[in-house]
C-alpha atoms as a PDB file:
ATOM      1  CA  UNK A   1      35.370  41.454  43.554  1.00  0.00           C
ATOM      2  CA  UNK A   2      35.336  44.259  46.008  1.00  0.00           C
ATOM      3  CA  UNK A   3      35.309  47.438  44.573  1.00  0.00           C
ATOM      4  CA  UNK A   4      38.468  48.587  46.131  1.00  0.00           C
ATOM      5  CA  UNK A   5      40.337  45.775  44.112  1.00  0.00           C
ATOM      6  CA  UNK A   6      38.875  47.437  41.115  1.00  0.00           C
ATOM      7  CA  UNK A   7      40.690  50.327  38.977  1.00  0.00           C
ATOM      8  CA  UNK A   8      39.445  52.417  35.786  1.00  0.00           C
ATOM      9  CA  UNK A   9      41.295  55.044  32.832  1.00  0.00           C
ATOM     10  CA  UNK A  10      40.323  56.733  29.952  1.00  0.00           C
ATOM     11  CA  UNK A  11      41.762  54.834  27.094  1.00  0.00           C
ATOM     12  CA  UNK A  12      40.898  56.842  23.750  1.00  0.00           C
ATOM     13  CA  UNK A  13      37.925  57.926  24.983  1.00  0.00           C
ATOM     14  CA  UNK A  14      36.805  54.730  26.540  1.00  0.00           C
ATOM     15  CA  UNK A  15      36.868  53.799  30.199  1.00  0.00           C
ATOM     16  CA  UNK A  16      38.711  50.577  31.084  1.00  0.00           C
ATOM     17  CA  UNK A  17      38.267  48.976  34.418  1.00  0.00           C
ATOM     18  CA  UNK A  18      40.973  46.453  34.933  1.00  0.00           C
ATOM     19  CA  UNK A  19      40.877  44.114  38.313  1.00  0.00           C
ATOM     20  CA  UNK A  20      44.252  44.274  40.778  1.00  0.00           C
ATOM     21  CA  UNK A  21      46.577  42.088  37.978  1.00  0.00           C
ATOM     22  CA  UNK A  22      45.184  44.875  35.574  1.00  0.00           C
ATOM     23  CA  UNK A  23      43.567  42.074  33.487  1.00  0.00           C
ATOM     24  CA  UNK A  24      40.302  44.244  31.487  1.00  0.00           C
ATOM     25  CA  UNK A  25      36.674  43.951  33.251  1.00  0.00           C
ATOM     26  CA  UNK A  26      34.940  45.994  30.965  1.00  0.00           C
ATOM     27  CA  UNK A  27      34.562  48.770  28.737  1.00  0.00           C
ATOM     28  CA  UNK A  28      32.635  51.463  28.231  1.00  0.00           C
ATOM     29  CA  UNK A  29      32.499  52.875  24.552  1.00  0.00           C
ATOM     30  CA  UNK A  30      32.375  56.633  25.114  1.00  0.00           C
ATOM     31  CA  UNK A  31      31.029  57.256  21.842  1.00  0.00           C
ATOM     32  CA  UNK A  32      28.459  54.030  21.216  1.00  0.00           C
ATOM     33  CA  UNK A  33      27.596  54.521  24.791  1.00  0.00           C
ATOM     34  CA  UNK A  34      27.706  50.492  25.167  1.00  0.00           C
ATOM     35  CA  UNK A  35      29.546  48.512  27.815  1.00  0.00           C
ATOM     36  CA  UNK A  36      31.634  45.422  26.046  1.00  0.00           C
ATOM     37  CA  UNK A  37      33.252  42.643  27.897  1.00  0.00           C
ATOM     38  CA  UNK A  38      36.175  40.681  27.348  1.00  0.00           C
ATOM     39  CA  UNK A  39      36.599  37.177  25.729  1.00  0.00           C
ATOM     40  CA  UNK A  40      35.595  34.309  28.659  1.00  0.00           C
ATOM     41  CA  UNK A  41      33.639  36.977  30.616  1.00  0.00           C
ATOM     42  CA  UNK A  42      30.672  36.258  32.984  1.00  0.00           C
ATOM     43  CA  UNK A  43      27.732  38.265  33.765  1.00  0.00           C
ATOM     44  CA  UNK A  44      26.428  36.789  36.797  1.00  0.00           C
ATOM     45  CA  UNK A  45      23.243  38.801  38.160  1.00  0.00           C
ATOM     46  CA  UNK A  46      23.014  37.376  41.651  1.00  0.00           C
ATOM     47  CA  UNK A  47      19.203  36.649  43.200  1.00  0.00           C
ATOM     48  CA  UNK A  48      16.874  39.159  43.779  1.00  0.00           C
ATOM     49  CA  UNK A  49      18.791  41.396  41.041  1.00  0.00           C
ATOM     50  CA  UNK A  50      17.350  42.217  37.920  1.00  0.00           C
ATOM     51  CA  UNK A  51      18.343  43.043  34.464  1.00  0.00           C
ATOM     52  CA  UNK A  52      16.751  45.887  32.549  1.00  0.00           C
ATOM     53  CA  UNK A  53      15.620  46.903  28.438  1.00  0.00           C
ATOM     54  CA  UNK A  54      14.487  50.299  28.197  1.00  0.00           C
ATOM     55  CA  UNK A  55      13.635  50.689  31.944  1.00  0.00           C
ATOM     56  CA  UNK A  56      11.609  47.084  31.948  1.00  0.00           C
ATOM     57  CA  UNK A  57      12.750  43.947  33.778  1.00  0.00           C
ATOM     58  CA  UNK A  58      13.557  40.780  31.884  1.00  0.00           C
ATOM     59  CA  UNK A  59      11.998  37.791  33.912  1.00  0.00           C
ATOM     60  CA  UNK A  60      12.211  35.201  32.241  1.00  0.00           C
ATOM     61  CA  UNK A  61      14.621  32.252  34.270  1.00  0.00           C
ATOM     62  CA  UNK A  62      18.140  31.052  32.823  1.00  0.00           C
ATOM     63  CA  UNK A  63      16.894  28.039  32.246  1.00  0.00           C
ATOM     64  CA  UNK A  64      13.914  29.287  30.177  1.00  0.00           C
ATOM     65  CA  UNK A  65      16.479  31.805  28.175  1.00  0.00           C
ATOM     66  CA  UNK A  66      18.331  28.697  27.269  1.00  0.00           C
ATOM     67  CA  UNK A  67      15.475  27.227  25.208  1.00  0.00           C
ATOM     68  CA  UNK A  68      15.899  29.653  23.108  1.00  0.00           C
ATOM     69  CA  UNK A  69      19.444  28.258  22.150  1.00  0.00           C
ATOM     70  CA  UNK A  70      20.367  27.826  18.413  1.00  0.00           C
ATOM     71  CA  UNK A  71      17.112  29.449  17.483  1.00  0.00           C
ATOM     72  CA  UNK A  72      17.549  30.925  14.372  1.00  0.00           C
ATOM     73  CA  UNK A  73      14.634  33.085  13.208  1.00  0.00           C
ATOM     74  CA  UNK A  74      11.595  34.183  15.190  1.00  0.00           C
ATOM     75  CA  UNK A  75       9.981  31.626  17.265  1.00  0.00           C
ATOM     76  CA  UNK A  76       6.462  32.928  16.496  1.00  0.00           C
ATOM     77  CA  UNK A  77       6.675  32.337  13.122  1.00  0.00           C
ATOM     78  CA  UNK A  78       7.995  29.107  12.750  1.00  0.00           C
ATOM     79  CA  UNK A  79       4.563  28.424  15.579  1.00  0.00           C
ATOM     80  CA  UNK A  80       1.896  29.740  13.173  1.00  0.00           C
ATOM     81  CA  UNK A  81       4.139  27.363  10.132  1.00  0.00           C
ATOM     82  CA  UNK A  82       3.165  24.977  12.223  1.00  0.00           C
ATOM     83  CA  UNK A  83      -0.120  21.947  11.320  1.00  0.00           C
ATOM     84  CA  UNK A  84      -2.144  21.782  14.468  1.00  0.00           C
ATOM     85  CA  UNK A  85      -2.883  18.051  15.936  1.00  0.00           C
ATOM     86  CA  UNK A  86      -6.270  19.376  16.326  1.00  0.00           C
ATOM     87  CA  UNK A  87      -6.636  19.200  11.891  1.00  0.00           C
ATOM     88  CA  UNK A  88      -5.484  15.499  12.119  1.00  0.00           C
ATOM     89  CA  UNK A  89      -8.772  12.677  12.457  1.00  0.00           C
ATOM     90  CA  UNK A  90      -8.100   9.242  12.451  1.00  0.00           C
ATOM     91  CA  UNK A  91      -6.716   7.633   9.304  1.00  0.00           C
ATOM     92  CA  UNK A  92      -5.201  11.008   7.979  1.00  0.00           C
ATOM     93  CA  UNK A  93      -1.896  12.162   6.725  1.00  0.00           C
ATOM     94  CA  UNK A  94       0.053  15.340   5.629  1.00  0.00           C
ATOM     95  CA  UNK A  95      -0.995  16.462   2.103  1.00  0.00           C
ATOM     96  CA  UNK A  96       0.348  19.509   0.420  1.00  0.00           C
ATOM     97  CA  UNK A  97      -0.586  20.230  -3.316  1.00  0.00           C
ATOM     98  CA  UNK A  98       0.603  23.946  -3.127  1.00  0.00           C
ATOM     99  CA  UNK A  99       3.642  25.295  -1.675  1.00  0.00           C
ATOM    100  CA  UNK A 100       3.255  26.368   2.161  1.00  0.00           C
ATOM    101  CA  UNK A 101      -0.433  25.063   2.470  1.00  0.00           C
ATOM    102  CA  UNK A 102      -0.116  21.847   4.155  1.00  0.00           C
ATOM    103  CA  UNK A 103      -3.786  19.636   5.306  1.00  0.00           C
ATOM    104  CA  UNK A 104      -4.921  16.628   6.490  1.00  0.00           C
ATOM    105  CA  UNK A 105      -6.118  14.067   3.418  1.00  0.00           C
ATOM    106  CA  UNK A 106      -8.370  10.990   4.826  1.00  0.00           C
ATOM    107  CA  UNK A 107      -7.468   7.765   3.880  1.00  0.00           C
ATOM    108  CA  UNK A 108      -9.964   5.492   3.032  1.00  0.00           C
ATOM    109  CA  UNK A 109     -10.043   1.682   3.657  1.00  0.00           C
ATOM    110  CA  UNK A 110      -8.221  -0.298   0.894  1.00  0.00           C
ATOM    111  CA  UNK A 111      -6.840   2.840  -1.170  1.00  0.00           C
ATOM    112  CA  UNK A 112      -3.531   4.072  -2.084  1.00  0.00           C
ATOM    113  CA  UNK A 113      -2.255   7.450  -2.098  1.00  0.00           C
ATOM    114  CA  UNK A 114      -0.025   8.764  -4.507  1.00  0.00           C
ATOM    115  CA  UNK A 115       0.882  10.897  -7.309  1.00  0.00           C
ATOM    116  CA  UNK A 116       0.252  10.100 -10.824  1.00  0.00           C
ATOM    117  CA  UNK A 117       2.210  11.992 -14.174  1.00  0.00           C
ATOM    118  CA  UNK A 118       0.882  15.309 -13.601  1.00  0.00           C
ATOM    119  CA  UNK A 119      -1.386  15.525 -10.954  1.00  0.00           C
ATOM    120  CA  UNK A 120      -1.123  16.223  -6.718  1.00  0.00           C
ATOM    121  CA  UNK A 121      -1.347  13.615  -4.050  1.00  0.00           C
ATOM    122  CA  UNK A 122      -4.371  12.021  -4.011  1.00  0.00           C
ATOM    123  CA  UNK A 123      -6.331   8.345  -4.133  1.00  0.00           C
ATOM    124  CA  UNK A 124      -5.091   6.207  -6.832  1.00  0.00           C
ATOM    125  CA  UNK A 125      -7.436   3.701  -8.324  1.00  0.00           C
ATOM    126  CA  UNK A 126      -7.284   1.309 -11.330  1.00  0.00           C
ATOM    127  CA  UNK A 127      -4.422   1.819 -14.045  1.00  0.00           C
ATOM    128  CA  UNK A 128      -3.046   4.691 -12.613  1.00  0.00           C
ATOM    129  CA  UNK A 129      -2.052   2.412  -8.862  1.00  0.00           C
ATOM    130  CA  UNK A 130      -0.632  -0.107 -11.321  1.00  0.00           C
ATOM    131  CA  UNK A 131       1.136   2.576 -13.283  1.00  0.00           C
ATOM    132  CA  UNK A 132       2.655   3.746 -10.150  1.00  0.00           C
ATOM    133  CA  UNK A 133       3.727   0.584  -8.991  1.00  0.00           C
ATOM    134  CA  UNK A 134       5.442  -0.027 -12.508  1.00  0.00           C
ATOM    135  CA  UNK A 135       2.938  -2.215 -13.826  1.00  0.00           C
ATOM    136  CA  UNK A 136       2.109  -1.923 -17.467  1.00  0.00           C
ATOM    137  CA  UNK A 137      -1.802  -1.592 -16.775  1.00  0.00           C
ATOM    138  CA  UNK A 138      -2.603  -3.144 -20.422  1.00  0.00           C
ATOM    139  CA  UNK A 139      -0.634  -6.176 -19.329  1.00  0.00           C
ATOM    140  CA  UNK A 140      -1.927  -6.498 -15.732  1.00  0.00           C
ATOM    141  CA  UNK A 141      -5.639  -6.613 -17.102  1.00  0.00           C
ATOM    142  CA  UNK A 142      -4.922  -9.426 -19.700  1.00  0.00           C
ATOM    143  CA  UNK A 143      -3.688 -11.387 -16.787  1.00  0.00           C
ATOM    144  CA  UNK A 144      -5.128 -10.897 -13.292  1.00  0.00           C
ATOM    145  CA  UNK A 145      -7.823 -12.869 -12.548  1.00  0.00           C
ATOM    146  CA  UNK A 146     -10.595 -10.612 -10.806  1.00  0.00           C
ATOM    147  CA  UNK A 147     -13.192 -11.575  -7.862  1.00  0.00           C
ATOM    148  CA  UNK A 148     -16.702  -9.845  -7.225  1.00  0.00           C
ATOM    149  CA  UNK A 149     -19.110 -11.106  -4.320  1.00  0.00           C
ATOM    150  CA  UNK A 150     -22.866  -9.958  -5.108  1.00  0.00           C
ATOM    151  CA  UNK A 151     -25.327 -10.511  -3.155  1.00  0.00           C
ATOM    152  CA  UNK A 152     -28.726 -12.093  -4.710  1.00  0.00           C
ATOM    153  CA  UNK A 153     -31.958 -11.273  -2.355  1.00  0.00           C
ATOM    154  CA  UNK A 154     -35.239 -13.299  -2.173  1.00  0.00           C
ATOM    155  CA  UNK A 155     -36.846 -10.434  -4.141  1.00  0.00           C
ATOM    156  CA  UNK A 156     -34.278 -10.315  -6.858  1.00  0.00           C
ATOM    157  CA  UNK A 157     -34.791 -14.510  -7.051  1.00  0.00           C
ATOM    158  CA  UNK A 158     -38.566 -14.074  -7.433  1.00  0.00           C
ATOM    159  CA  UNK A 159     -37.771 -11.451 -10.240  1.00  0.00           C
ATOM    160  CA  UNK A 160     -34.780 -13.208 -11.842  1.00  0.00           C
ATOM    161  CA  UNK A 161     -36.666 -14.776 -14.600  1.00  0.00           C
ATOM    162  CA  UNK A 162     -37.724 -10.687 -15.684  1.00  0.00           C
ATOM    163  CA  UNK A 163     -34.541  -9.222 -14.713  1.00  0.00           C
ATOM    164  CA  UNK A 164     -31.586 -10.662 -14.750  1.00  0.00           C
ATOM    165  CA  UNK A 165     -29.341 -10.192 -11.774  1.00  0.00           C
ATOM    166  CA  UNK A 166     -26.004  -7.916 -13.036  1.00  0.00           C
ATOM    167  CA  UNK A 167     -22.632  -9.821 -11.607  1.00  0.00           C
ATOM    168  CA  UNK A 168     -20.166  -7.728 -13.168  1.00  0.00           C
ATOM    169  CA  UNK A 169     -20.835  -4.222 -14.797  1.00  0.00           C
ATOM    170  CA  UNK A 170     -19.732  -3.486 -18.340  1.00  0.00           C
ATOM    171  CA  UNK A 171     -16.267  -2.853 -18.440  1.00  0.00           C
ATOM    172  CA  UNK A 172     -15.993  -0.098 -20.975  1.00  0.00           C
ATOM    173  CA  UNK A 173     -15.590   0.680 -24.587  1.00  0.00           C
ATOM    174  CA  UNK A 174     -13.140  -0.962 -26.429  1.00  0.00           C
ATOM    175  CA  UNK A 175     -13.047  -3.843 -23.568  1.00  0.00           C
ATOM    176  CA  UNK A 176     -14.971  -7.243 -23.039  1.00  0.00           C
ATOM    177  CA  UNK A 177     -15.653  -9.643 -20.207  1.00  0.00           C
ATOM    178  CA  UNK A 178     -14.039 -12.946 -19.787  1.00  0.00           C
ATOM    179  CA  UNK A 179     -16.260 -15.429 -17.733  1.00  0.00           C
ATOM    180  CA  UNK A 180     -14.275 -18.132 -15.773  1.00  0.00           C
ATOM    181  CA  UNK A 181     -16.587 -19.134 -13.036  1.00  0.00           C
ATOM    182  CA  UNK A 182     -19.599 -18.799 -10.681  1.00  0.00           C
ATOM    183  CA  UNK A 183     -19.563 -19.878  -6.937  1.00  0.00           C
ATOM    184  CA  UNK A 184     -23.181 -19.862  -5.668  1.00  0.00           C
ATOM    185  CA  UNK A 185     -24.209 -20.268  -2.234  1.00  0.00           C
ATOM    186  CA  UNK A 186     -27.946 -20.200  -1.620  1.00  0.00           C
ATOM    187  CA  UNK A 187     -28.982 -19.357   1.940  1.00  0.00           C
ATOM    188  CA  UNK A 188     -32.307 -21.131   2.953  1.00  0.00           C
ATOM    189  CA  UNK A 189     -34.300 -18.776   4.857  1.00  0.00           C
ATOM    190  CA  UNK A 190     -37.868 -20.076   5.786  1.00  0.00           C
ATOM    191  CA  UNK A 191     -39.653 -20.869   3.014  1.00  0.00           C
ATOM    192  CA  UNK A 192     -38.987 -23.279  -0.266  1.00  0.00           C
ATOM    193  CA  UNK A 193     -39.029 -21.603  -3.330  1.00  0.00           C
ATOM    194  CA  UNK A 194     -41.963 -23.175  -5.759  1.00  0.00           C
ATOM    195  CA  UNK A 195     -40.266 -24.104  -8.816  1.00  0.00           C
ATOM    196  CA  UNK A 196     -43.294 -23.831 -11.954  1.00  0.00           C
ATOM    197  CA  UNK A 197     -42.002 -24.278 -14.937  1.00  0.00           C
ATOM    198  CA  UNK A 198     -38.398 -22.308 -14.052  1.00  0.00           C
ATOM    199  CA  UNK A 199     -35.808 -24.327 -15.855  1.00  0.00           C
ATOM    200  CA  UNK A 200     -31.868 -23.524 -15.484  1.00  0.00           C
ATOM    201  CA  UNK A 201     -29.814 -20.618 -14.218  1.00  0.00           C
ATOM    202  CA  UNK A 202     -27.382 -19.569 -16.316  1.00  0.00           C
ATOM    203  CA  UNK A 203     -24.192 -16.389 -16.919  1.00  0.00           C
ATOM    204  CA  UNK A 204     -24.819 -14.914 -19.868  1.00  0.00           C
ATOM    205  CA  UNK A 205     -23.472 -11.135 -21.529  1.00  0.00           C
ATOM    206  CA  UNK A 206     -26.022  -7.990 -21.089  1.00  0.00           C
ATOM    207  CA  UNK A 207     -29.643  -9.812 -20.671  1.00  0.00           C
ATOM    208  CA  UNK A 208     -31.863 -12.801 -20.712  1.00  0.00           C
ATOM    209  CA  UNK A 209     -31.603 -13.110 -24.728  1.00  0.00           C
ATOM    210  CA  UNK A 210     -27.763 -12.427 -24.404  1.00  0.00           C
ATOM    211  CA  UNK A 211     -25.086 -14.998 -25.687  1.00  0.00           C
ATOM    212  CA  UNK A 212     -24.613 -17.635 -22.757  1.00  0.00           C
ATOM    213  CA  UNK A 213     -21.314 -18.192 -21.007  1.00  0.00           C
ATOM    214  CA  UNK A 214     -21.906 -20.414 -18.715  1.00  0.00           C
ATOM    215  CA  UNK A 215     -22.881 -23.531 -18.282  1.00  0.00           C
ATOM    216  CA  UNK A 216     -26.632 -24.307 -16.761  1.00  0.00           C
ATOM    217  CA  UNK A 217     -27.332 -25.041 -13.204  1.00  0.00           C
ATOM    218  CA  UNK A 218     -31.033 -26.349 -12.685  1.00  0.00           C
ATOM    219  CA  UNK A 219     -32.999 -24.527  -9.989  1.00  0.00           C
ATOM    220  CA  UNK A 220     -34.989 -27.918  -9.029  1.00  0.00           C
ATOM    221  CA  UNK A 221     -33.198 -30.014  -6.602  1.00  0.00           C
ATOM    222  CA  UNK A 222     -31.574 -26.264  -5.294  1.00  0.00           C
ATOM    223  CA  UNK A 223     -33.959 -23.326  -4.695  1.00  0.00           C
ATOM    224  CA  UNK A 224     -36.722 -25.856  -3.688  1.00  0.00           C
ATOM    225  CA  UNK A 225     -34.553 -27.276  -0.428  1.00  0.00           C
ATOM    226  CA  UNK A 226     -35.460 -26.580   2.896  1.00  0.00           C
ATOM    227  CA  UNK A 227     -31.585 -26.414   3.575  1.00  0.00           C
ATOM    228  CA  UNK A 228     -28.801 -24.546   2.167  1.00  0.00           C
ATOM    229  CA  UNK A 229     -27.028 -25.485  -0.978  1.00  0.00           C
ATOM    230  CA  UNK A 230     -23.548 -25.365  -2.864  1.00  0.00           C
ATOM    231  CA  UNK A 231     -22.985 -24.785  -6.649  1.00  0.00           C
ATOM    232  CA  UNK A 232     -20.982 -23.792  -9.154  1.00  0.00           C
ATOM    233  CA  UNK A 233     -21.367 -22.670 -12.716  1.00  0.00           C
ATOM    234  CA  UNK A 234     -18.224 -23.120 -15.595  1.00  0.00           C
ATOM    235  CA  UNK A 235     -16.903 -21.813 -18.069  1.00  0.00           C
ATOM    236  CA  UNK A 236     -18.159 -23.298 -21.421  1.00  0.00           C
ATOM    237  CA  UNK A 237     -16.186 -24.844 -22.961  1.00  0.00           C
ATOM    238  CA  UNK A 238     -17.938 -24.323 -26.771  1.00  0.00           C
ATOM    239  CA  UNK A 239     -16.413 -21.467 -28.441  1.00  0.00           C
ATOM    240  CA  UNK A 240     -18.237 -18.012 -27.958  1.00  0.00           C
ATOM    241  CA  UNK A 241     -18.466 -14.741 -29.304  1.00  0.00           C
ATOM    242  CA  UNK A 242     -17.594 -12.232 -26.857  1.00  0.00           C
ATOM    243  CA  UNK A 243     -19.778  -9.029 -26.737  1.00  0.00           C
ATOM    244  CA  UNK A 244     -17.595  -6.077 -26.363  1.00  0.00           C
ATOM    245  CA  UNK A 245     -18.779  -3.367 -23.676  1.00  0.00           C
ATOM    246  CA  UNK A 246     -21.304  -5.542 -21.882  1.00  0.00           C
ATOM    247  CA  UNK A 247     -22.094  -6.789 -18.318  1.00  0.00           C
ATOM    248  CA  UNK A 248     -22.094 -10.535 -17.129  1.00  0.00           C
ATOM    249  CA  UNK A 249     -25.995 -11.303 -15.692  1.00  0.00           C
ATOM    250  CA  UNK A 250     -27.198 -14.725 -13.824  1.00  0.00           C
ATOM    251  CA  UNK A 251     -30.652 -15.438 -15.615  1.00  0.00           C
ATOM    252  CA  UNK A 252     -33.324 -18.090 -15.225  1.00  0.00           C
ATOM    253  CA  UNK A 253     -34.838 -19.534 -18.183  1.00  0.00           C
ATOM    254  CA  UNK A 254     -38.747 -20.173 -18.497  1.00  0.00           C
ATOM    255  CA  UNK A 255     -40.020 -18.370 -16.011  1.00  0.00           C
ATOM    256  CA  UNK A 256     -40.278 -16.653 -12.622  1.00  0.00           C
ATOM    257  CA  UNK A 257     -39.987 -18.936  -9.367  1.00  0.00           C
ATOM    258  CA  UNK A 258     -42.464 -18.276  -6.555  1.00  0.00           C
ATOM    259  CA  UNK A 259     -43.114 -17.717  -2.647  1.00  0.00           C
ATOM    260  CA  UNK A 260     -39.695 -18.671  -1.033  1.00  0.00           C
ATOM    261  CA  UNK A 261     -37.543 -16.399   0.817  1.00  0.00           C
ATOM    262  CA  UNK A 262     -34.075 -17.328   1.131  1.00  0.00           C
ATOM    263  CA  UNK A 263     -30.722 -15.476  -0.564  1.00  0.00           C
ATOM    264  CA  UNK A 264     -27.814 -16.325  -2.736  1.00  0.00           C
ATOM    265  CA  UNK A 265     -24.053 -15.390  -2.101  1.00  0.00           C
ATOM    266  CA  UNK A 266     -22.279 -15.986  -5.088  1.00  0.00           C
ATOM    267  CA  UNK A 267     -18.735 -15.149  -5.848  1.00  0.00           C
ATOM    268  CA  UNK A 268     -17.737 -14.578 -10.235  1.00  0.00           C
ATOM    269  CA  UNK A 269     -14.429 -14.890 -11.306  1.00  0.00           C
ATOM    270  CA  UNK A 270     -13.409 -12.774 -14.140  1.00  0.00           C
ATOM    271  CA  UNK A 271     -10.902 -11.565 -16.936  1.00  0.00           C
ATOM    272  CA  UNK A 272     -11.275  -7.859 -18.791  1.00  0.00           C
ATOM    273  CA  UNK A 273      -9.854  -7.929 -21.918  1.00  0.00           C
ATOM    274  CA  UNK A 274      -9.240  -4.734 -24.002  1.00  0.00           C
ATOM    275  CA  UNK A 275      -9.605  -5.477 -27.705  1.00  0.00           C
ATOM    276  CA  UNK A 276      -7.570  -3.135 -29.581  1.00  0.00           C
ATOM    277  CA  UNK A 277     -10.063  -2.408 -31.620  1.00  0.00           C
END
């Protein structure tokens, strides 16, 4: 608006410019020494001009100003809040056990993460995943049949006679081991095993001299075959006394077998049972 469209008063100690229909421009507080605008005003600073903060220029562009929109605290702060992609590896998430101190927890393979009665966010194994998925853990190990694949080497075969090969580890006071089965898969390698006077392989609790679970599977006609084999080993059906707090072992009666080389894969199928006692 040209200037000589433009006219000013004092107004109690204010001066009021007011354009040609006498409509207010601005006004400058006398006393506050600030200049205050009207509803629906515009500043428009026109290119190449410059606006000014205790002598220094403000550069930054209207369009970078209006990033800034609806922030409602300081920006820098709510930066350093922030968790840096640099602190996250592959297969983490966000963990926080303590208010304000965020980091990244690792996953493993085959784990949950949760929270158990009590405790922070963490890897939940055993009663306390069943407990937080609701499951009476009591009831789930009465029921749920359990797996375990171990792998038996030539050395432990040569050996088994003397030491027993563990299958499943003792499960605990107060708790015993229900056999159900015995999958073995014996891998020739390049040399038959020489039989002797080796006998039968059977499941039985702790050791060699423990109480037998298992029925008998004969080593001849198996470990002395240039090819690989199939068999299984049962449950027996005679009644037996269960031994509480002690691991299931594969033995060999008699004696050590000699010189071959191949493996076993075998695969047990279990129950734990917790006794109450």
């Amino acid at each position: 608006m040209p200037v000589t469209l433009v006219k000013s008063k004092w107004v109690s100690g204010n001066l009021v410019f007011y354009d040609k229909s006498s409509n207010i421009i601005a006004t400058w507080d006398g006393t506050n020494r600030k200049v205050s605008f009207p509803s629906g005003a515009v500043l428009d600073i026109e290119s190449g001009g410059s606006f000014k903060i205790a002598g220094t220029a403000l550069t930054p562009t209207a369009a970078e100003l209006n990033y800034v929109k609806d922030v409602t605290s300081a920006i820098q702060t709510q930066l350093d809040a922030k968790v840096a992609k640099a602190t996250y590896t592959a297969q983490t998430i966000l963990q926080a056990t303590a208010s304000a101190t965020p980091v990244a927890l690792t996953v493993a393979e085959q784990t949950l993460v949760g929270r158990k009665t009590g405790g922070n966010i963490a890897a939940l194994a055993g009663a306390d995943a069943l407990l937080a998925m609701g499951i009476t853990p009591l009831l789930a190990e009465i029921n749920a049949v359990r797996y375990a694949s171990v792998e038996i080497s030539s050395a432990e075969l040569l050996a088994l006679f003397t030491t027993p090969k563990s299958l499943v580890a003792a499960p605990g006071a107060g708790n015993i081991l229900e056999f159900i089965s015995l999958l073995l898969a014996y891998d020739y390698g390049t040399v038959v095993y020489t039989i002797g006077t080796a006998t039968n392989l059977q499941v039985k609790y702790t050791d060699g001299a423990g109480v037998a679970v298992s029925t008998t599977q004969a080593v001849t006609g198996m470990l002395d075959q240039a090819t690989d084999q199939l068999r299984a080993l049962d449950k027996l059906e005679a009644s037996v006394t269960p031994a509480v707090n002690a691991a299931l072992v594969l033995t060999l009666a008699i004696a050590n077998v000699t010189a071959g080389n191949g493996t076993i894969h075998a695969k047990i199928a279990y129950r734990v049972h917790a006794t109450g006692l």
